[in-house]
N, C-alpha and C. Protein backbone atom coordinates (compact mmCIF):
# COMPACT_ATOMS: atom_id res chain seq x y z
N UNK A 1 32.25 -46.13 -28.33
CA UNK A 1 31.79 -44.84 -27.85
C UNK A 1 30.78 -44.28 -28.84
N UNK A 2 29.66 -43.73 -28.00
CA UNK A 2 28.29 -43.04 -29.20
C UNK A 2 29.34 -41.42 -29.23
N UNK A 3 29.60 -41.03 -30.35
CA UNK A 3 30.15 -39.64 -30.48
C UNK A 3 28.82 -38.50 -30.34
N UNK A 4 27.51 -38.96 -30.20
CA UNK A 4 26.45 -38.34 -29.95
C UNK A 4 26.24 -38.32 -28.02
N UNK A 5 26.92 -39.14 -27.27
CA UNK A 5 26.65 -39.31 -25.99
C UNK A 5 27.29 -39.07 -25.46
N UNK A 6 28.27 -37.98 -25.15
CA UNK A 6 29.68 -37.86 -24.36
C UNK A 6 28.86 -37.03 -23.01
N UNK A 7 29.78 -37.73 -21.78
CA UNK A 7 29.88 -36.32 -20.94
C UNK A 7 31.14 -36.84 -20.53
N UNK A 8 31.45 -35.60 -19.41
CA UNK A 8 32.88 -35.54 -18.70
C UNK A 8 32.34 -35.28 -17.58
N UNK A 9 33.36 -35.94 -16.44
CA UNK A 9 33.79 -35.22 -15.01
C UNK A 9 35.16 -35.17 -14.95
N UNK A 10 35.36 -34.11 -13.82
CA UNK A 10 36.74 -33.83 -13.03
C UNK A 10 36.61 -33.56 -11.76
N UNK A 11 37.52 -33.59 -10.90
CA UNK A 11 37.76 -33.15 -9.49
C UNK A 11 38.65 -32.44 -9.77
N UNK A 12 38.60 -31.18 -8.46
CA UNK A 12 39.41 -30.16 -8.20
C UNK A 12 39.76 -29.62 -9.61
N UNK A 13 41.03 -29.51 -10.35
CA UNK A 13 41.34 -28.72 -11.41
C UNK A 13 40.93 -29.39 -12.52
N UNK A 14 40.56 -30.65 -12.50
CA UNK A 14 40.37 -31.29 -13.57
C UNK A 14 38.73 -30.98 -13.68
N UNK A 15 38.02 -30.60 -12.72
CA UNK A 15 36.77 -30.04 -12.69
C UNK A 15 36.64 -28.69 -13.31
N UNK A 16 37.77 -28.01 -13.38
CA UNK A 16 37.84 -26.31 -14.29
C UNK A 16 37.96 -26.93 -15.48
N UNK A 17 38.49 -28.00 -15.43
CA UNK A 17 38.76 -28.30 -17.00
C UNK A 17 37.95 -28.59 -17.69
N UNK A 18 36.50 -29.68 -17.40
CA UNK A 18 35.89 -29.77 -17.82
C UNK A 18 34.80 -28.82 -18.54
N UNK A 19 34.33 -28.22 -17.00
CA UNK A 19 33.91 -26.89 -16.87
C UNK A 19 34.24 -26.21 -18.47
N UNK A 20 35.39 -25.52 -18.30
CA UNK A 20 36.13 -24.84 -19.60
C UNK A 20 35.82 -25.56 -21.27
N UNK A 21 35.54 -26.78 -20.98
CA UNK A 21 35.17 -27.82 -22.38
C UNK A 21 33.58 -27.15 -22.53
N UNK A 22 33.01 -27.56 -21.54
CA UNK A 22 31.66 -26.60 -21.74
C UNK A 22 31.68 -25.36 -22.05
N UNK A 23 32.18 -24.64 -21.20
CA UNK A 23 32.28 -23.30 -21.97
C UNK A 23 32.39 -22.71 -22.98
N UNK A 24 33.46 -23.70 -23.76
CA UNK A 24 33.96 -23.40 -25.09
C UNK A 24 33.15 -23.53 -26.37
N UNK A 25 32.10 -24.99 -25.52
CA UNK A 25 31.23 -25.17 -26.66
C UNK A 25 31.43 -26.54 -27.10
N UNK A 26 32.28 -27.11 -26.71
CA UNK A 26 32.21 -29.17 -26.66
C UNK A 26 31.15 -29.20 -26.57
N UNK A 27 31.16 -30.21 -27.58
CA UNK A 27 29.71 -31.36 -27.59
C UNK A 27 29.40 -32.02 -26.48
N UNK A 28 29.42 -31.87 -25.41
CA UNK A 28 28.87 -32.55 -24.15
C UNK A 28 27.59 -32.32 -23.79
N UNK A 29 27.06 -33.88 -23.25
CA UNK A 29 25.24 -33.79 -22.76
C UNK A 29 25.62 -33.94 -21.18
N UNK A 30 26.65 -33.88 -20.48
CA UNK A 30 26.63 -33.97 -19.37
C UNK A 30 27.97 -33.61 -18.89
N UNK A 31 28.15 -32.92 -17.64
CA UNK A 31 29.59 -32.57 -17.33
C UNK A 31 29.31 -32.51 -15.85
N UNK A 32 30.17 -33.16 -14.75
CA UNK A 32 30.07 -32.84 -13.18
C UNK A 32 31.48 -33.08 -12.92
N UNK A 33 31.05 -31.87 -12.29
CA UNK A 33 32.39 -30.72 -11.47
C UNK A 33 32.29 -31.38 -10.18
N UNK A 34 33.42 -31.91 -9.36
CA UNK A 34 33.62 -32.08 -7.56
C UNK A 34 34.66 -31.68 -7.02
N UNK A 35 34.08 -30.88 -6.52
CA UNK A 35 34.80 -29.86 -5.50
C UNK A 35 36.22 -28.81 -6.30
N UNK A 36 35.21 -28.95 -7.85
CA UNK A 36 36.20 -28.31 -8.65
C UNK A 36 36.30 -26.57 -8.46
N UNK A 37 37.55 -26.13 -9.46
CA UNK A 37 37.91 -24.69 -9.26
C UNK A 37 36.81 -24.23 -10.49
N UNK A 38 35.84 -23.23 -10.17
CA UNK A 38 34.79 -22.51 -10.56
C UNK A 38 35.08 -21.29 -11.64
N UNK A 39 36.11 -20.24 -10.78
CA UNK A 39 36.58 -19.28 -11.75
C UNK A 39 37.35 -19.43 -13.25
N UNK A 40 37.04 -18.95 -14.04
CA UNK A 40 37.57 -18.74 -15.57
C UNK A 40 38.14 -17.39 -15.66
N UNK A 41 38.97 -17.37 -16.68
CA UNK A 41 39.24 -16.35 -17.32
C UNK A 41 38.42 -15.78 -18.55
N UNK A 42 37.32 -16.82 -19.11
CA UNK A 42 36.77 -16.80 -20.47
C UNK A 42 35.32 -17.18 -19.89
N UNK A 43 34.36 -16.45 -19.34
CA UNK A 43 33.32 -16.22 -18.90
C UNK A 43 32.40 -17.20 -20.48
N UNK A 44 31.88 -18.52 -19.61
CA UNK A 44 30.57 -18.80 -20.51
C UNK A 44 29.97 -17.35 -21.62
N UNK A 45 29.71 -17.85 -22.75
CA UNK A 45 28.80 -17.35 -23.37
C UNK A 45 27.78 -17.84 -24.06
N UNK A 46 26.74 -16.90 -23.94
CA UNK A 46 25.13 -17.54 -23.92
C UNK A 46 24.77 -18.54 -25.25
N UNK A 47 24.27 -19.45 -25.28
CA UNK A 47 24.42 -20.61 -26.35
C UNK A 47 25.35 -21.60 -26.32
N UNK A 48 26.53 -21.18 -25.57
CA UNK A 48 27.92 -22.08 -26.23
C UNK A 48 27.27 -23.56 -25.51
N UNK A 49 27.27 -23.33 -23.84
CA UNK A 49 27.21 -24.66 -23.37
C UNK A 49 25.89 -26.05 -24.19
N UNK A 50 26.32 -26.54 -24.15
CA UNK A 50 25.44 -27.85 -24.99
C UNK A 50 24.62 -28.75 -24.46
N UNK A 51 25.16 -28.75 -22.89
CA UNK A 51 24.80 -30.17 -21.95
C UNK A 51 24.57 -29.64 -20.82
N UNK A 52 24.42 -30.35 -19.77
CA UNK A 52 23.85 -29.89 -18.25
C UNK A 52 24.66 -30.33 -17.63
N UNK A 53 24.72 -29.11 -16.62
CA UNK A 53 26.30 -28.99 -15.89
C UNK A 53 25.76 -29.78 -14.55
N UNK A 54 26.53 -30.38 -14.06
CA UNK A 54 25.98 -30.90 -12.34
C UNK A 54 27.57 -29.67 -11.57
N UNK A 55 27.69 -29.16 -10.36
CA UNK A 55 28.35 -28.54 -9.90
C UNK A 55 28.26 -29.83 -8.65
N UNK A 56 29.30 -30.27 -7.86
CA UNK A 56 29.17 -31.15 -6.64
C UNK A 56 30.28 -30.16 -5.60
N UNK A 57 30.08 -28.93 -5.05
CA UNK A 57 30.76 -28.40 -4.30
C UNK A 57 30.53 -28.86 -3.07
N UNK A 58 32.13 -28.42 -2.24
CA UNK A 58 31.68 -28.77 -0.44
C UNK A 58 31.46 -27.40 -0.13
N UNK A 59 30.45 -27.36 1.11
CA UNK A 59 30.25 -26.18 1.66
C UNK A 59 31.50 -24.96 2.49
N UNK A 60 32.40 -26.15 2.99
CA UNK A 60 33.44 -25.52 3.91
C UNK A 60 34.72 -25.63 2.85
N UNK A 61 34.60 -25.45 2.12
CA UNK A 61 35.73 -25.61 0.91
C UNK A 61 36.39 -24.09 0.78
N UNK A 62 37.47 -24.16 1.30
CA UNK A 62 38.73 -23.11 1.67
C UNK A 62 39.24 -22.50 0.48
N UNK A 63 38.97 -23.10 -0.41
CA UNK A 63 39.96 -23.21 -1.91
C UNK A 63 38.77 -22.59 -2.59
N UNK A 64 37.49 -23.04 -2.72
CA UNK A 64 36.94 -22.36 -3.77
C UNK A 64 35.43 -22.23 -3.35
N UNK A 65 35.50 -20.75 -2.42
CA UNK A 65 34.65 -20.09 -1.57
C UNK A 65 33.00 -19.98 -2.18
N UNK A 66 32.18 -19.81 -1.22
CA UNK A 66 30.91 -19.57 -1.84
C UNK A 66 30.76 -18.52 -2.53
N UNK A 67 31.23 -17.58 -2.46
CA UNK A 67 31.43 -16.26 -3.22
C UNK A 67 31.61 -16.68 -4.69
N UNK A 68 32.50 -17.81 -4.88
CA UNK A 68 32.89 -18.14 -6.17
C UNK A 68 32.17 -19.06 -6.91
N UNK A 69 31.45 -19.82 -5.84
CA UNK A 69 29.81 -20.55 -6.27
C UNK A 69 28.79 -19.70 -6.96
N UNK A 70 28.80 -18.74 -5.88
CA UNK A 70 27.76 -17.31 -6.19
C UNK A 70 28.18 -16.58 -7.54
N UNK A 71 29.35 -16.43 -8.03
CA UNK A 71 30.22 -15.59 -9.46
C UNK A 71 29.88 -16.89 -10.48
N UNK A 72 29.91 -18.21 -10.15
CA UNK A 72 29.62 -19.06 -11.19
C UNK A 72 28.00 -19.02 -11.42
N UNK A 73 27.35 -19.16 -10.17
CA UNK A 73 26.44 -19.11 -10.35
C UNK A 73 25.78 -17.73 -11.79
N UNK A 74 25.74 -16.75 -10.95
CA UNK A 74 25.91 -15.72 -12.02
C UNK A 74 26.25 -15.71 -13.91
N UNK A 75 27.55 -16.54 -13.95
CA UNK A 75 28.00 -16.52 -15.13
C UNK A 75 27.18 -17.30 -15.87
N UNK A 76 26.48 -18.83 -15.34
CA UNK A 76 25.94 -19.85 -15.70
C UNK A 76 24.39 -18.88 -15.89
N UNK A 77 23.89 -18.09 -15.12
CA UNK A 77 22.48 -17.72 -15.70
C UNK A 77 22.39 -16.38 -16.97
N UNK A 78 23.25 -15.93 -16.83
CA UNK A 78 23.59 -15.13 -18.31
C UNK A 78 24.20 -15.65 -19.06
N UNK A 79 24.70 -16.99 -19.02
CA UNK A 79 24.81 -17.64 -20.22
C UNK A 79 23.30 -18.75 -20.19
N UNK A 80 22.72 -18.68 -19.53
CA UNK A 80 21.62 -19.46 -19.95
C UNK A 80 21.26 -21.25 -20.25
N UNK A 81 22.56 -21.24 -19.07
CA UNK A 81 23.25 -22.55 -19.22
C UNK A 81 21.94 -23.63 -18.06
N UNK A 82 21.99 -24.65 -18.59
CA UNK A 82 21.33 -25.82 -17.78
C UNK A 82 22.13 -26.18 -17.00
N UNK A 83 22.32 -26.43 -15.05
CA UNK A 83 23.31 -26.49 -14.32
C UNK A 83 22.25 -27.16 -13.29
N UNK A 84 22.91 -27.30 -12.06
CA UNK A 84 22.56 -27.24 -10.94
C UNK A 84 23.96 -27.55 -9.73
N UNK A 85 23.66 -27.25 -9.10
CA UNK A 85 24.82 -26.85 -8.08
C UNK A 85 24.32 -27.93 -6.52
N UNK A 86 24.87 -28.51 -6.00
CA UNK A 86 24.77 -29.51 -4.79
C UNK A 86 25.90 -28.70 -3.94
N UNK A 87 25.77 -28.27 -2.60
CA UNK A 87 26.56 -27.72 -1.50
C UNK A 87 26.44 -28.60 -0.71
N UNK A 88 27.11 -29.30 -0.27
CA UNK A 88 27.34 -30.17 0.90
C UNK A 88 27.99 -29.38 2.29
N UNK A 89 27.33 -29.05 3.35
CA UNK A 89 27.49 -28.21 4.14
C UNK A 89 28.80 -28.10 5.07
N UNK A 90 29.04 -29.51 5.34
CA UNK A 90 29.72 -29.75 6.13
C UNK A 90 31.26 -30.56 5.38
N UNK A 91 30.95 -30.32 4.28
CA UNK A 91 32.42 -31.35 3.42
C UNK A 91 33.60 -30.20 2.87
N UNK A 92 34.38 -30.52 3.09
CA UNK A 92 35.71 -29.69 2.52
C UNK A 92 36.32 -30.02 1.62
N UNK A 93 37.28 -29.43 0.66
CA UNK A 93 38.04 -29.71 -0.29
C UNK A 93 38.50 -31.08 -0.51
N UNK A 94 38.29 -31.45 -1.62
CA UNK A 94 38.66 -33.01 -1.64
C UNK A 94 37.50 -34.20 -1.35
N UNK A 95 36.48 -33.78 -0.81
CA UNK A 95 35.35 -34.71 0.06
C UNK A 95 35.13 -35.98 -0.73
N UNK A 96 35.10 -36.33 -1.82
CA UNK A 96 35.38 -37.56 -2.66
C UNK A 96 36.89 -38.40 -2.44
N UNK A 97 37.81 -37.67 -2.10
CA UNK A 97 39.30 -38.71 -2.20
C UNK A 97 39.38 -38.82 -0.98
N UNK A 98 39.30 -40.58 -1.08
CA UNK A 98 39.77 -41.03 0.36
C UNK A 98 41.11 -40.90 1.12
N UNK A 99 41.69 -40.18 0.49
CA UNK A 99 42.86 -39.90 0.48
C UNK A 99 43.24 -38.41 0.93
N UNK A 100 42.27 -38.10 0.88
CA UNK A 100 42.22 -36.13 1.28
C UNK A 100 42.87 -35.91 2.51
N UNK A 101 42.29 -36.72 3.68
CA UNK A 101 42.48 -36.29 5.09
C UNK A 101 43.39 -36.29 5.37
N UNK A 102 44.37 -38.00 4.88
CA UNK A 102 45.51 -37.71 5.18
C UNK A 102 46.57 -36.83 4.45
N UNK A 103 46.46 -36.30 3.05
CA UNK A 103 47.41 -35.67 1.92
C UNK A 103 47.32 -34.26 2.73
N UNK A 104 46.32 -34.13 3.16
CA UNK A 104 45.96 -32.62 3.45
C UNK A 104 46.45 -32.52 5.38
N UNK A 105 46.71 -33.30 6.23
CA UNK A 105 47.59 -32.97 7.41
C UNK A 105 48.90 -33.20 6.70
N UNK A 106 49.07 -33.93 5.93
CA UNK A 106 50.76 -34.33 5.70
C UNK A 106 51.37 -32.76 5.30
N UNK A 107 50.30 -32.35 3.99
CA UNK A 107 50.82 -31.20 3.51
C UNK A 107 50.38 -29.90 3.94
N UNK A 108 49.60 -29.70 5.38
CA UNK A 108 49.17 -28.37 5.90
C UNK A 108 48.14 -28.16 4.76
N UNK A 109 47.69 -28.75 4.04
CA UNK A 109 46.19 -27.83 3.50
C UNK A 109 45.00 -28.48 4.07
N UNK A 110 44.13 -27.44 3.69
CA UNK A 110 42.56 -27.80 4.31
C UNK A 110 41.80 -28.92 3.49
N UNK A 111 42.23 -30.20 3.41
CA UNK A 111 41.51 -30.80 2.60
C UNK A 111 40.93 -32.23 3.49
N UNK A 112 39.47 -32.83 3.35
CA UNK A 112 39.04 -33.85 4.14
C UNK A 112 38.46 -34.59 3.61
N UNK A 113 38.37 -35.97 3.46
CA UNK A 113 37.26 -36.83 3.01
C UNK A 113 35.71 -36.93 3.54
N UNK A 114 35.28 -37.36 2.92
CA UNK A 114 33.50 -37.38 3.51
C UNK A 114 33.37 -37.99 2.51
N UNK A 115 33.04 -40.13 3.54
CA UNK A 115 32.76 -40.45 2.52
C UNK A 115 30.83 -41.18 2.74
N UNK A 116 30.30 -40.05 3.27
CA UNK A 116 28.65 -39.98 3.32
C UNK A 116 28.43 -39.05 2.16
N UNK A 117 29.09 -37.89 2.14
CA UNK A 117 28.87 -36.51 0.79
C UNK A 117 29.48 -37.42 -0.43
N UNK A 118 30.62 -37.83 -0.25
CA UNK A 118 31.12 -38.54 -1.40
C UNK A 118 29.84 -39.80 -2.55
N UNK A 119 29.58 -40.30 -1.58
CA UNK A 119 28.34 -41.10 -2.08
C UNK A 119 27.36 -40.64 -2.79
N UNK A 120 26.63 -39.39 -1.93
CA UNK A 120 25.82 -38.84 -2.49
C UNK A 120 26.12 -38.04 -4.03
N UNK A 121 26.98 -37.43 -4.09
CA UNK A 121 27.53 -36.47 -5.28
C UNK A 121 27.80 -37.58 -6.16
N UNK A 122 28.55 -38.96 -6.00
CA UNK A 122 28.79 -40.15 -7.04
C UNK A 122 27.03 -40.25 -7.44
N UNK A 123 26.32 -40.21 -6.62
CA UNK A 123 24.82 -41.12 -7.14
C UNK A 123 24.38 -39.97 -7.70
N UNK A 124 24.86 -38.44 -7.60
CA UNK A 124 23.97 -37.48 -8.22
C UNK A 124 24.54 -37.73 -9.50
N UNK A 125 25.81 -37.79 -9.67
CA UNK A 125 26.61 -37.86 -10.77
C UNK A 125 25.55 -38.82 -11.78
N UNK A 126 25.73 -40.04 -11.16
CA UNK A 126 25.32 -41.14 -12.15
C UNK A 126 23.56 -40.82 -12.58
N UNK A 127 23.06 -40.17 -11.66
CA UNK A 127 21.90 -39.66 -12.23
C UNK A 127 21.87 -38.88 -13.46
N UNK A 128 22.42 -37.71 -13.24
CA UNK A 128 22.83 -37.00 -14.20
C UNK A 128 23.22 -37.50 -15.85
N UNK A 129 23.98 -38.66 -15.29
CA UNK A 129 24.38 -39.61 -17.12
C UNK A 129 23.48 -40.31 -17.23
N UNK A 130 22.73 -40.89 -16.60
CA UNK A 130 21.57 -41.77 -16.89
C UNK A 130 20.24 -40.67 -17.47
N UNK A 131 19.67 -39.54 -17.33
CA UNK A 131 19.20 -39.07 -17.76
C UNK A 131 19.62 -38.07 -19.23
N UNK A 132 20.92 -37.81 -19.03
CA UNK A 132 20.68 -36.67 -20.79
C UNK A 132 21.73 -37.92 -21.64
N UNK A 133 22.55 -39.15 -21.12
CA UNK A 133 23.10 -40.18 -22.06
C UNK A 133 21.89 -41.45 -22.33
């Protein structure tokens, strides 16, 4: 491992988590969030983040509303953070796990695979490390 080249991803909560590593001020050149939880308790502050955030949200995502895209959004430009955000219009919670559609009728939540969005957000991903690693 280059200790000069790190990034991280997560899905869903493991996507706040990452998220939150940035925030704090980890050494990361790259971090992507899918279809992760957006809100903090410890609002970015300006300088901390280090690396460029990729955001891979679904558009119809029940769990973590555009409103809360729009509040991250926000937090990320007063902190002055390098980001960009991908909305996939038509993908819901989970849209990467092939496994969504069915976990999510078994257990009554709103969650679906899409694995056309899924593709795309993996290749944005790998863009993303191929350019700041």
């Amino acid at each position: 491992v280059d200790g000069n080249r790190i990034g991280a991803i997560g899905f869903c909560f493991g996507g706040r988590v990452v998220l939150d590593m940035a925030r704090r001020g980890d050494d990361l050149k790259a971090v992507t969030s899918f279809h992760g939880i957006l809100a903090t308790p410890e609002p970015a502050r300006e300088g901390f983040i280090k690396g460029e955030l990729l955001i891979e949200h679904a558009g119809q995502d029940s769990m973590v509303t555009m409103e809360a895209v729009e509040a991250f959004r926000e937090e990320m430009d007063a902190a002055k953070a390098r980001y960009h955000i991908d909305v996939f219009p038509y993908a819901k919670h989970g849209f990467t796990n092939p496994q969504a559609t069915r976990n999510g009728e078994k257990n009554g939540v709103d969650l679906a695979y899409n694995e056309a969005d899924a593709e795309v957000a993996w290749q944005n991903m790998l863009n993303l490390l191929e350019r700041t690693l």
